[in-house]
C-alpha atoms as a PDB file:
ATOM      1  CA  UNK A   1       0.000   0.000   0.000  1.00  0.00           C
ATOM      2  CA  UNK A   2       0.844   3.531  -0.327  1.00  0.00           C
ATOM      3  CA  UNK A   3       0.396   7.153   1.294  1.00  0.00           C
ATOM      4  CA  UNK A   4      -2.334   9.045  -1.215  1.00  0.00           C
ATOM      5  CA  UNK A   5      -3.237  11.910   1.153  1.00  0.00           C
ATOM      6  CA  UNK A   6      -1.184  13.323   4.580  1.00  0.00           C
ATOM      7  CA  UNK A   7      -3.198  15.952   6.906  1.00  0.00           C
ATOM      8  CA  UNK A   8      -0.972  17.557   9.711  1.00  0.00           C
ATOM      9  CA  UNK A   9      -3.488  17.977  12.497  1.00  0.00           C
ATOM     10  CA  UNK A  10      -2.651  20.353  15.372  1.00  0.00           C
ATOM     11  CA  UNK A  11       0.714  20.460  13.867  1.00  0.00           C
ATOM     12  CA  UNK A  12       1.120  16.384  13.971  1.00  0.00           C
ATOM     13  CA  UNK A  13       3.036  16.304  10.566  1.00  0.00           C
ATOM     14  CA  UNK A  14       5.924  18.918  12.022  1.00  0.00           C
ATOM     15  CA  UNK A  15       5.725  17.501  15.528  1.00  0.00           C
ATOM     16  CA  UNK A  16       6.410  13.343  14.720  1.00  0.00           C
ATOM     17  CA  UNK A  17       8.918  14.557  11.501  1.00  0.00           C
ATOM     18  CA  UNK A  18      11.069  16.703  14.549  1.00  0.00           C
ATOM     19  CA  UNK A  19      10.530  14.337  17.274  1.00  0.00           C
ATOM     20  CA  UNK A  20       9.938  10.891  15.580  1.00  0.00           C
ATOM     21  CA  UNK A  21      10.973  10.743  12.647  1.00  0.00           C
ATOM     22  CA  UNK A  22      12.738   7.531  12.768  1.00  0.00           C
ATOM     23  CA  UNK A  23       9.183   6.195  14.052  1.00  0.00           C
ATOM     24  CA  UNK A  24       7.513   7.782  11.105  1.00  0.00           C
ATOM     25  CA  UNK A  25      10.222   5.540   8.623  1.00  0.00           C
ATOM     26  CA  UNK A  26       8.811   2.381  10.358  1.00  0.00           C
ATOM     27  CA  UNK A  27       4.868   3.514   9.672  1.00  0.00           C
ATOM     28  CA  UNK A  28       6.001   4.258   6.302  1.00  0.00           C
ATOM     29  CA  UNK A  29       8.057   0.923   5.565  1.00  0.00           C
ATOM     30  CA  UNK A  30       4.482  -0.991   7.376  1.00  0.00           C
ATOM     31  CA  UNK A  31       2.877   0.803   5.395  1.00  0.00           C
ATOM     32  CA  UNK A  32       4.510  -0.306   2.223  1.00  0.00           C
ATOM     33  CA  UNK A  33       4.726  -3.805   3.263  1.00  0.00           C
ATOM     34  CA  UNK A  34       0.870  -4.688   2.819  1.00  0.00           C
ATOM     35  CA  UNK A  35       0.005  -5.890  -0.110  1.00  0.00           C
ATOM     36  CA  UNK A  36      -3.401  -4.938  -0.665  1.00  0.00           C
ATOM     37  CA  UNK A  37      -4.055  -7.071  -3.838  1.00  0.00           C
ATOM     38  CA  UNK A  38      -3.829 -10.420  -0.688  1.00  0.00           C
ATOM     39  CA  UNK A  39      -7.096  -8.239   1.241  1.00  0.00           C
ATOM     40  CA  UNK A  40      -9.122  -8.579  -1.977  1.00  0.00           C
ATOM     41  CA  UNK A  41     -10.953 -11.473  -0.245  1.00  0.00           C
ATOM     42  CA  UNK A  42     -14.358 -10.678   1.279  1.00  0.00           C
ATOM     43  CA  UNK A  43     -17.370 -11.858  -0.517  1.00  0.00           C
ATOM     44  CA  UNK A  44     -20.099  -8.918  -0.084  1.00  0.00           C
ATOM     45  CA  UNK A  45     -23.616 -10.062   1.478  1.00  0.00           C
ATOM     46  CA  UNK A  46     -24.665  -6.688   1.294  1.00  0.00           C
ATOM     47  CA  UNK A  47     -27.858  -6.558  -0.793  1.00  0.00           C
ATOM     48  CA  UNK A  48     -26.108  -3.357  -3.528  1.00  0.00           C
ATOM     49  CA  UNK A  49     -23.357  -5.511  -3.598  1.00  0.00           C
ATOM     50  CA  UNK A  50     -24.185  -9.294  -3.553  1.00  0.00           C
ATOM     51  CA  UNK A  51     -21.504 -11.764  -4.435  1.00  0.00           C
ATOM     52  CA  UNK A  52     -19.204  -9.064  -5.764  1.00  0.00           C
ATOM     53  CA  UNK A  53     -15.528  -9.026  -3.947  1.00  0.00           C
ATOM     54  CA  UNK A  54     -14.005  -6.423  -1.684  1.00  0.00           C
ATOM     55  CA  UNK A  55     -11.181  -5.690   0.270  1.00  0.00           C
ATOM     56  CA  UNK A  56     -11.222  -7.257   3.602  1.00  0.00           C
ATOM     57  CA  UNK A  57     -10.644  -4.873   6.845  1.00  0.00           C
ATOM     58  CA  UNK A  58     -10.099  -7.576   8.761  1.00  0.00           C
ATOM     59  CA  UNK A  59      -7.676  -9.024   6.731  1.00  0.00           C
ATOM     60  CA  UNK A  60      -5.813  -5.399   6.179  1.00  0.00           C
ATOM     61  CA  UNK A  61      -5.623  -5.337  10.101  1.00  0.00           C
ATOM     62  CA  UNK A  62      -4.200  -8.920  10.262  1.00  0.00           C
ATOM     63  CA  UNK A  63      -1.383  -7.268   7.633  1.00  0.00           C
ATOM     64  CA  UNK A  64      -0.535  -4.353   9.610  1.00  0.00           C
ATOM     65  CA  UNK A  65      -0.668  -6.193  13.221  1.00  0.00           C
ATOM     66  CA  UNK A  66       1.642  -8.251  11.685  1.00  0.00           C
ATOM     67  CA  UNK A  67       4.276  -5.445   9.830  1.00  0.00           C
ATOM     68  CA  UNK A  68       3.468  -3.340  13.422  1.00  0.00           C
ATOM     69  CA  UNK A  69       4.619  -5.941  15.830  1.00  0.00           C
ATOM     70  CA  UNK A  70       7.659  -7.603  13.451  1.00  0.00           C
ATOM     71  CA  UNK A  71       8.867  -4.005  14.195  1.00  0.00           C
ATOM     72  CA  UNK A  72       8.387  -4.277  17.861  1.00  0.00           C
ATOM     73  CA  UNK A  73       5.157  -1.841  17.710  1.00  0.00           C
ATOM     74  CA  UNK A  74       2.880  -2.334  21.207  1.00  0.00           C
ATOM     75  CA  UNK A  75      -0.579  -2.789  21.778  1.00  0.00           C
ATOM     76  CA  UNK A  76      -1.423  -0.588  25.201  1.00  0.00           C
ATOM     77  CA  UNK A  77      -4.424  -1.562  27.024  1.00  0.00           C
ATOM     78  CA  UNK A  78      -5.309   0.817  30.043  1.00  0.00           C
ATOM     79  CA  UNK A  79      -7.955  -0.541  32.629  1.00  0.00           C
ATOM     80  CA  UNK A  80     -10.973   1.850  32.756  1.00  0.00           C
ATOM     81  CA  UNK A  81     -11.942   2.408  36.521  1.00  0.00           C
ATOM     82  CA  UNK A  82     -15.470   4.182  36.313  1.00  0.00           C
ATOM     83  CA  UNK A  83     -16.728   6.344  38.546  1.00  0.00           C
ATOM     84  CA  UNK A  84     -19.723   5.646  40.991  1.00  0.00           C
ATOM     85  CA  UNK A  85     -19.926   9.147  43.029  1.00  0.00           C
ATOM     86  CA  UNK A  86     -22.028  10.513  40.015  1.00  0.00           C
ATOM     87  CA  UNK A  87     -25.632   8.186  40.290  1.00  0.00           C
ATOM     88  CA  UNK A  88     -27.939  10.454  41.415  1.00  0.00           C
ATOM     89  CA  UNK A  89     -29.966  10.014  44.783  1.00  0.00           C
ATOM     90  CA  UNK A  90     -31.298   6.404  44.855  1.00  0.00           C
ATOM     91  CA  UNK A  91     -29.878   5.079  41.633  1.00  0.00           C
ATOM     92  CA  UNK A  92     -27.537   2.194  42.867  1.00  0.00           C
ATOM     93  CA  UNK A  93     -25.250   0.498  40.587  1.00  0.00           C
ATOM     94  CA  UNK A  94     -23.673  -2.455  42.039  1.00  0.00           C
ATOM     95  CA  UNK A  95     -22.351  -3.701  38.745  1.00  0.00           C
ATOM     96  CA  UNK A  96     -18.895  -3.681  38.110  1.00  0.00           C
ATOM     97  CA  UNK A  97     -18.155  -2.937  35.082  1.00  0.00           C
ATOM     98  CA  UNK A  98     -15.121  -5.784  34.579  1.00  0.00           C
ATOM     99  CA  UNK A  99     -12.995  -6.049  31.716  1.00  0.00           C
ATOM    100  CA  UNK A 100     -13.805  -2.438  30.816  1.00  0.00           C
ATOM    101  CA  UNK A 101     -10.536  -0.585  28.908  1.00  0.00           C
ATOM    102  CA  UNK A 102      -9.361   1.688  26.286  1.00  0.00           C
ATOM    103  CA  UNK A 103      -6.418   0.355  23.778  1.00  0.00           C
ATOM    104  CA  UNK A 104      -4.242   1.910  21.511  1.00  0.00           C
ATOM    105  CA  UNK A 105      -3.550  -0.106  18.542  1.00  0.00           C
ATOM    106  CA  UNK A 106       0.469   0.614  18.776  1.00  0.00           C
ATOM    107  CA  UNK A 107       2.509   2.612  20.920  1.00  0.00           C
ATOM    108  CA  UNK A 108       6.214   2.999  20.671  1.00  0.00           C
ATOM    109  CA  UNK A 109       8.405   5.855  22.559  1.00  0.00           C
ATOM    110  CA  UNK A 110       5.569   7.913  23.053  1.00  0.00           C
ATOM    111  CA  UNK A 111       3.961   7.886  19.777  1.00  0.00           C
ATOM    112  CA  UNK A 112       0.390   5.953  19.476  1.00  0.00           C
ATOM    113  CA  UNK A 113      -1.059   4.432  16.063  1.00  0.00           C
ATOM    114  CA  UNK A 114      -4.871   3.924  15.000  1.00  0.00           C
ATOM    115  CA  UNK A 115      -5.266   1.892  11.391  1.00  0.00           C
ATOM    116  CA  UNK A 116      -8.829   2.320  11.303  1.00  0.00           C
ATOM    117  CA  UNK A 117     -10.847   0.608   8.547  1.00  0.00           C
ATOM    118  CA  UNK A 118     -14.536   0.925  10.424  1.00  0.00           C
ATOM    119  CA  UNK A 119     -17.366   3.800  10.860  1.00  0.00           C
ATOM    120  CA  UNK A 120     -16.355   7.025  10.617  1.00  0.00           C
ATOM    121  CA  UNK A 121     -17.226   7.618  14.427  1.00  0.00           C
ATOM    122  CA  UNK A 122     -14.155   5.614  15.355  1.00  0.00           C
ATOM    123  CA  UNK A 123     -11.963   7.954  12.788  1.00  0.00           C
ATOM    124  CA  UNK A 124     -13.235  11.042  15.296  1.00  0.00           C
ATOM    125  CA  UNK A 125     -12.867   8.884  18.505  1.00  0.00           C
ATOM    126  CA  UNK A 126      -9.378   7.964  18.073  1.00  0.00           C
ATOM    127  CA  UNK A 127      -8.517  11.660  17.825  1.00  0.00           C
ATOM    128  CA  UNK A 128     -10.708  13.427  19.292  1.00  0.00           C
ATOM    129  CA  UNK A 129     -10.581  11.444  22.754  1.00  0.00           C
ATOM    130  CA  UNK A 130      -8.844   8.070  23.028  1.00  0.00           C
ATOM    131  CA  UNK A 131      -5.496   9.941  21.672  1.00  0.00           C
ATOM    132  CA  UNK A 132      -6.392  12.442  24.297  1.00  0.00           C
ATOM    133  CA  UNK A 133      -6.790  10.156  27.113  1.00  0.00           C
ATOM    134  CA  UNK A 134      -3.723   8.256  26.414  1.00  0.00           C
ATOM    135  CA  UNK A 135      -2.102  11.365  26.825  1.00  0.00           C
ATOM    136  CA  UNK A 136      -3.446  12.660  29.700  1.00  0.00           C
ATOM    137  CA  UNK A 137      -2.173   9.582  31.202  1.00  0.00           C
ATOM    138  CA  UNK A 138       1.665  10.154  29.918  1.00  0.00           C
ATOM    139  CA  UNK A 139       1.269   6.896  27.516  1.00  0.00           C
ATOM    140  CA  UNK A 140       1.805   9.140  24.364  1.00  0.00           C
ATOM    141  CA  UNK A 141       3.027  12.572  23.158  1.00  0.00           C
ATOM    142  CA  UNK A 142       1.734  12.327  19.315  1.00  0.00           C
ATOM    143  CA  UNK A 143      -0.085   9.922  17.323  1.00  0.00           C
ATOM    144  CA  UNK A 144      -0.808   8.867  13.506  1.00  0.00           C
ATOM    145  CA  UNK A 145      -4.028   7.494  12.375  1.00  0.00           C
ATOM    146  CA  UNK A 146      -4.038   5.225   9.039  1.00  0.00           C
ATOM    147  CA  UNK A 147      -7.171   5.516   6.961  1.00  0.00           C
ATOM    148  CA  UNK A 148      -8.399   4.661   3.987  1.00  0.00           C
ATOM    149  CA  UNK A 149      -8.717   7.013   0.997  1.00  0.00           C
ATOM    150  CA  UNK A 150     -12.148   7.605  -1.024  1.00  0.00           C
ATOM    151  CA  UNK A 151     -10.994   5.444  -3.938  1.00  0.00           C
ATOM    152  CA  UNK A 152     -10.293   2.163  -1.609  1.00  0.00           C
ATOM    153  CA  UNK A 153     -13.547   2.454   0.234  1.00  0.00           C
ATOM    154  CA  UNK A 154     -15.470   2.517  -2.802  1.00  0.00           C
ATOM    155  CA  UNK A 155     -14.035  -1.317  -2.742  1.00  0.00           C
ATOM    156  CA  UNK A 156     -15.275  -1.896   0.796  1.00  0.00           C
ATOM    157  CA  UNK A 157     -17.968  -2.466   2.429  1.00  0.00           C
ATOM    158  CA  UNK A 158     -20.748   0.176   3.070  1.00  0.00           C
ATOM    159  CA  UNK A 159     -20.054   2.220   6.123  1.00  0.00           C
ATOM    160  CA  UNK A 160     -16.412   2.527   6.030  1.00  0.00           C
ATOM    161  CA  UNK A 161     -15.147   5.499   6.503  1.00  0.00           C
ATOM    162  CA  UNK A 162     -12.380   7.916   4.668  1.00  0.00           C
ATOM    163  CA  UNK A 163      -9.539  10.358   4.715  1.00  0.00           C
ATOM    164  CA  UNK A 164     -11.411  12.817   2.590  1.00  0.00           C
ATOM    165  CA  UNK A 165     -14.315  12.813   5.003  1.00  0.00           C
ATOM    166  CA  UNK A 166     -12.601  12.894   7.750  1.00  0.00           C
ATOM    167  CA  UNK A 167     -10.063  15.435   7.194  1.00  0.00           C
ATOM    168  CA  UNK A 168     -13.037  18.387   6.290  1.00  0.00           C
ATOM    169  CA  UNK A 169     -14.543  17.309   9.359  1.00  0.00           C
ATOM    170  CA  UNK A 170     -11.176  18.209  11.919  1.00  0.00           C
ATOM    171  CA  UNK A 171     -11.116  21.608   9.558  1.00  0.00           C
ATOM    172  CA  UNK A 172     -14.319  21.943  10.440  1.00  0.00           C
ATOM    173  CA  UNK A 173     -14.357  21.403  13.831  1.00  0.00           C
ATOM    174  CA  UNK A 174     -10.825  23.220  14.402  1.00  0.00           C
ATOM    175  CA  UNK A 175      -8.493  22.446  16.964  1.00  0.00           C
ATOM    176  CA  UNK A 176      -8.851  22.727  20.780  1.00  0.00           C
ATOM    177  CA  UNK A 177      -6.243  23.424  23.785  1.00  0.00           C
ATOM    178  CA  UNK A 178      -6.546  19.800  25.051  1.00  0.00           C
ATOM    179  CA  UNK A 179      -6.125  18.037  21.335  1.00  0.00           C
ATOM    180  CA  UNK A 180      -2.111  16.845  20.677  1.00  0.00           C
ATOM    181  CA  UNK A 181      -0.412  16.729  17.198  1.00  0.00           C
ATOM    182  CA  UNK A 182      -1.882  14.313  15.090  1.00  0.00           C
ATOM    183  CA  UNK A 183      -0.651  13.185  11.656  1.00  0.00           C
ATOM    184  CA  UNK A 184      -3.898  11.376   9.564  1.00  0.00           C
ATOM    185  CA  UNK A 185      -2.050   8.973   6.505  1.00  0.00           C
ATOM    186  CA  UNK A 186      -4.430   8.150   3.905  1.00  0.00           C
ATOM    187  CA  UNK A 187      -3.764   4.878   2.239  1.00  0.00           C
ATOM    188  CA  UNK A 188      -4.348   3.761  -1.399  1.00  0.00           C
ATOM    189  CA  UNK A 189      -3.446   0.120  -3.048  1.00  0.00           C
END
């Protein structure tokens, strides 16, 4: 695969190439590794589509957990502790909520990684607050989030998000004080 689009959010772009840049060689070299043509494997059920074959996002995550980790790339999971002081007056929740966390698809010196083939919501999630969180919680001083361009999606699935989208939404929605550099890759076969 290859980079068709780069959007420096918050100043991502200047902040990783300054202060990662030998991390940024690695995304680019996992990057390269996946061979997209191998993801051309799902078989659509979807009614528009029926029959007809797409790339696979599970598969594409397969290829980059595999490229991410060969290169010694993390997964971070952080335990999520929620708060019970907040019910209001005769609400009781005795429930714990168990297994409950938040994880980072790869984390390496400080820098966190999203490759995010689902709904757009997720796209906005991972930046907007999980990329947030995990640095609010000294995990992470950056991040990059991999995401399809326009033309792969329209071999996908319905629902998947894109680059294209997703970058006029953060110009839309502008930067805030708590939001840390982000560099968005968007990838083509």
């Amino acid at each position: 695969m290859k980079v068709a689009g780069i959007y420096s959010f918050n100043g991502g772009k200047e902040f990783i190439e300054e202060n990662h840049s030998k991390l940024l060689e690695e995304v680019m070299l996992v990057i390269g590794k996946v061979d997209a043509s191998k993801h051309f494997t799902k078989e659509s059920a979807e009614k528009t589509m029926l029959g007809k074959t797409l790339y696979s996002p599970t598969s594409f995550n397969i290829a980059f957990d595999k490229e991410f980790q060969s290169l010694d790339w993390k997964k971070k999971r952080i335990k999520c502790d929620y708060p019970k002081e907040y019910y209001v007056d005769g609400y009781e929740n005795d429930k714990e909520f168990r297994g409950a966390f938040r994880e980072m698809d790869y984390l390496k010196d400080k820098l966190g990684i999203e490759v995010q083939f689902g709904k757009y919501s997720f796209m906005v999630y991972n930046v907007a607050a999980k990329m947030t969180i995990f640095h609010n919680l000294g995990y992470i001083d950056s991040g990059i989030e991999i995401v399809p361009v326009k033309k792969l999606v329209e071999e996908m699935s319905t629902g998947v998000s894109y680059f294209e989208q997703f970058v006029w939404d953060l110009e839309k929605r502008g930067v805030s004080n708590i939001d840390i550099p982000v560099l968005i890759l968007g990838i083509i076969y």
